[in-house]
Protein backbone atom coordinates (compact mmCIF):
# COMPACT_ATOMS: atom_id res chain seq x y z
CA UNK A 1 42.00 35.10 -61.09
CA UNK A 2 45.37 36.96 -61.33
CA UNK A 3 45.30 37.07 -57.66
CA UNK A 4 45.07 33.65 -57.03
CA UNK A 5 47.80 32.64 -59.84
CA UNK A 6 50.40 35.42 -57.52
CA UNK A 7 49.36 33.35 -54.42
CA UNK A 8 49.87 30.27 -55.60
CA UNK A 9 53.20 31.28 -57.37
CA UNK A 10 53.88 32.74 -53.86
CA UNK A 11 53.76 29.66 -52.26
CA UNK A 12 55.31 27.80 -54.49
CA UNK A 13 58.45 29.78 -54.93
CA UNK A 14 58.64 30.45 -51.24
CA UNK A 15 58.89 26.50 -50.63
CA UNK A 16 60.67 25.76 -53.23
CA UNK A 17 63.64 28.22 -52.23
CA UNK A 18 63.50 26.90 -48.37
CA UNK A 19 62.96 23.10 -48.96
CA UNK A 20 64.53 22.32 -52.60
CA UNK A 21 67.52 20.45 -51.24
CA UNK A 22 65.39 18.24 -49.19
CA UNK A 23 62.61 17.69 -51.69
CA UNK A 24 65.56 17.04 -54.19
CA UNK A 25 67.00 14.40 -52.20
CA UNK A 26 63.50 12.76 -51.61
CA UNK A 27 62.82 12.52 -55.04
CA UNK A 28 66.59 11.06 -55.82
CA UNK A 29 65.80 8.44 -53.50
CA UNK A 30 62.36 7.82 -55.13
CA UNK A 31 63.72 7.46 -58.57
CA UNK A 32 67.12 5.58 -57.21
CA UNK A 33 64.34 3.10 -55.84
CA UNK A 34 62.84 2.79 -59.47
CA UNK A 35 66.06 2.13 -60.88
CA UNK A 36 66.86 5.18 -62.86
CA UNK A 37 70.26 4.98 -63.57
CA UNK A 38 72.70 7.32 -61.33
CA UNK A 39 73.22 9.74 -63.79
CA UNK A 40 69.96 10.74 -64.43
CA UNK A 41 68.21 10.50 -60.69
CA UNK A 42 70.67 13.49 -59.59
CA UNK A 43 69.58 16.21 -62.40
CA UNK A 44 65.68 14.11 -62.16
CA UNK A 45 65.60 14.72 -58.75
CA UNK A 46 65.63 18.69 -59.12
CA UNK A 47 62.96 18.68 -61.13
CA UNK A 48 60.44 15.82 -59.70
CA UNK A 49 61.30 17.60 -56.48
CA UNK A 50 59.58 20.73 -58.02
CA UNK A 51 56.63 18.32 -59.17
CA UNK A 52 56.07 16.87 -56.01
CA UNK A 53 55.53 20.49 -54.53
CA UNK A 54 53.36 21.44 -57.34
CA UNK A 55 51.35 18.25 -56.37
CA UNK A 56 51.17 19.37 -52.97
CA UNK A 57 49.89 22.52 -53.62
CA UNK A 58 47.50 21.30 -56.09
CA UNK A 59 46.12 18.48 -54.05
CA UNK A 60 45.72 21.29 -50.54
CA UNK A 61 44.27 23.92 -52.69
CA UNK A 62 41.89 21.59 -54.21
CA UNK A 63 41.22 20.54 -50.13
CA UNK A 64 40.84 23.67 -48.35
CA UNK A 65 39.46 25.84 -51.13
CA UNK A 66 41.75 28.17 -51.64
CA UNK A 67 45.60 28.55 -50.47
CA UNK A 68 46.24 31.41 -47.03
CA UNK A 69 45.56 34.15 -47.33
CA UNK A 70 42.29 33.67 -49.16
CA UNK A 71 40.48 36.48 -47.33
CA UNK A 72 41.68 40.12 -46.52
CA UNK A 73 42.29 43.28 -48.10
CA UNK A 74 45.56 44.04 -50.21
CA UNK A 75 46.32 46.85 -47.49
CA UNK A 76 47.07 44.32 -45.15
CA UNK A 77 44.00 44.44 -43.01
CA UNK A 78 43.19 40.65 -42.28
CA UNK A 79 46.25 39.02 -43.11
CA UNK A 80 48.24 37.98 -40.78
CA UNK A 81 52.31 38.65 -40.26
CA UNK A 82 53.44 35.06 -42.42
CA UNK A 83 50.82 35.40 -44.73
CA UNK A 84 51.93 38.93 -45.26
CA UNK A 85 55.51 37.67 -45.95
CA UNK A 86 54.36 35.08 -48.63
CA UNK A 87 53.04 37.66 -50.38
């Protein structure tokens, strides 16, 4: 179980440090859409950013199973060179 909450907290911290602009401003435009007033859609947008990822992880764990690498040996035997780097 521990495993699979480091994985997943891999993953999510490795997207979120790469694509948090970008989810930030899709999430801005989402709320600016709703009508959330402009002060609040810029420090919103941050954190619904984050949600939407969490989501997405949620929803393609729940798909395939498990997230990559879900098989190998902690030595490094089976995983391959980006999964290695997630972890």
């Amino acid at each position: 179980m521990k495993a699979k909450v480091n994985l997943f907290v891999a993953w999510f911290m490795s997207l979120q440090i790469f694509f948090s602009a970008v989810m930030a401003q899709i999430s801005t435009a989402i709320l600016g859409t709703l009508g959330v007033p402009a002060l609040l859609d810029k420090k919103l947008g941050w954190l619904m950013g984050a949600l939407i990822l969490l989501l997405v992880l949620f929803f393609l764990r729940k798909v395939m199973g498990e997230l990559p690498p879900g098989t190998g040996t902690p030595g490094g035997k089976g995983y391959k060179l980006g999964h290695g780097l997630v972890l």
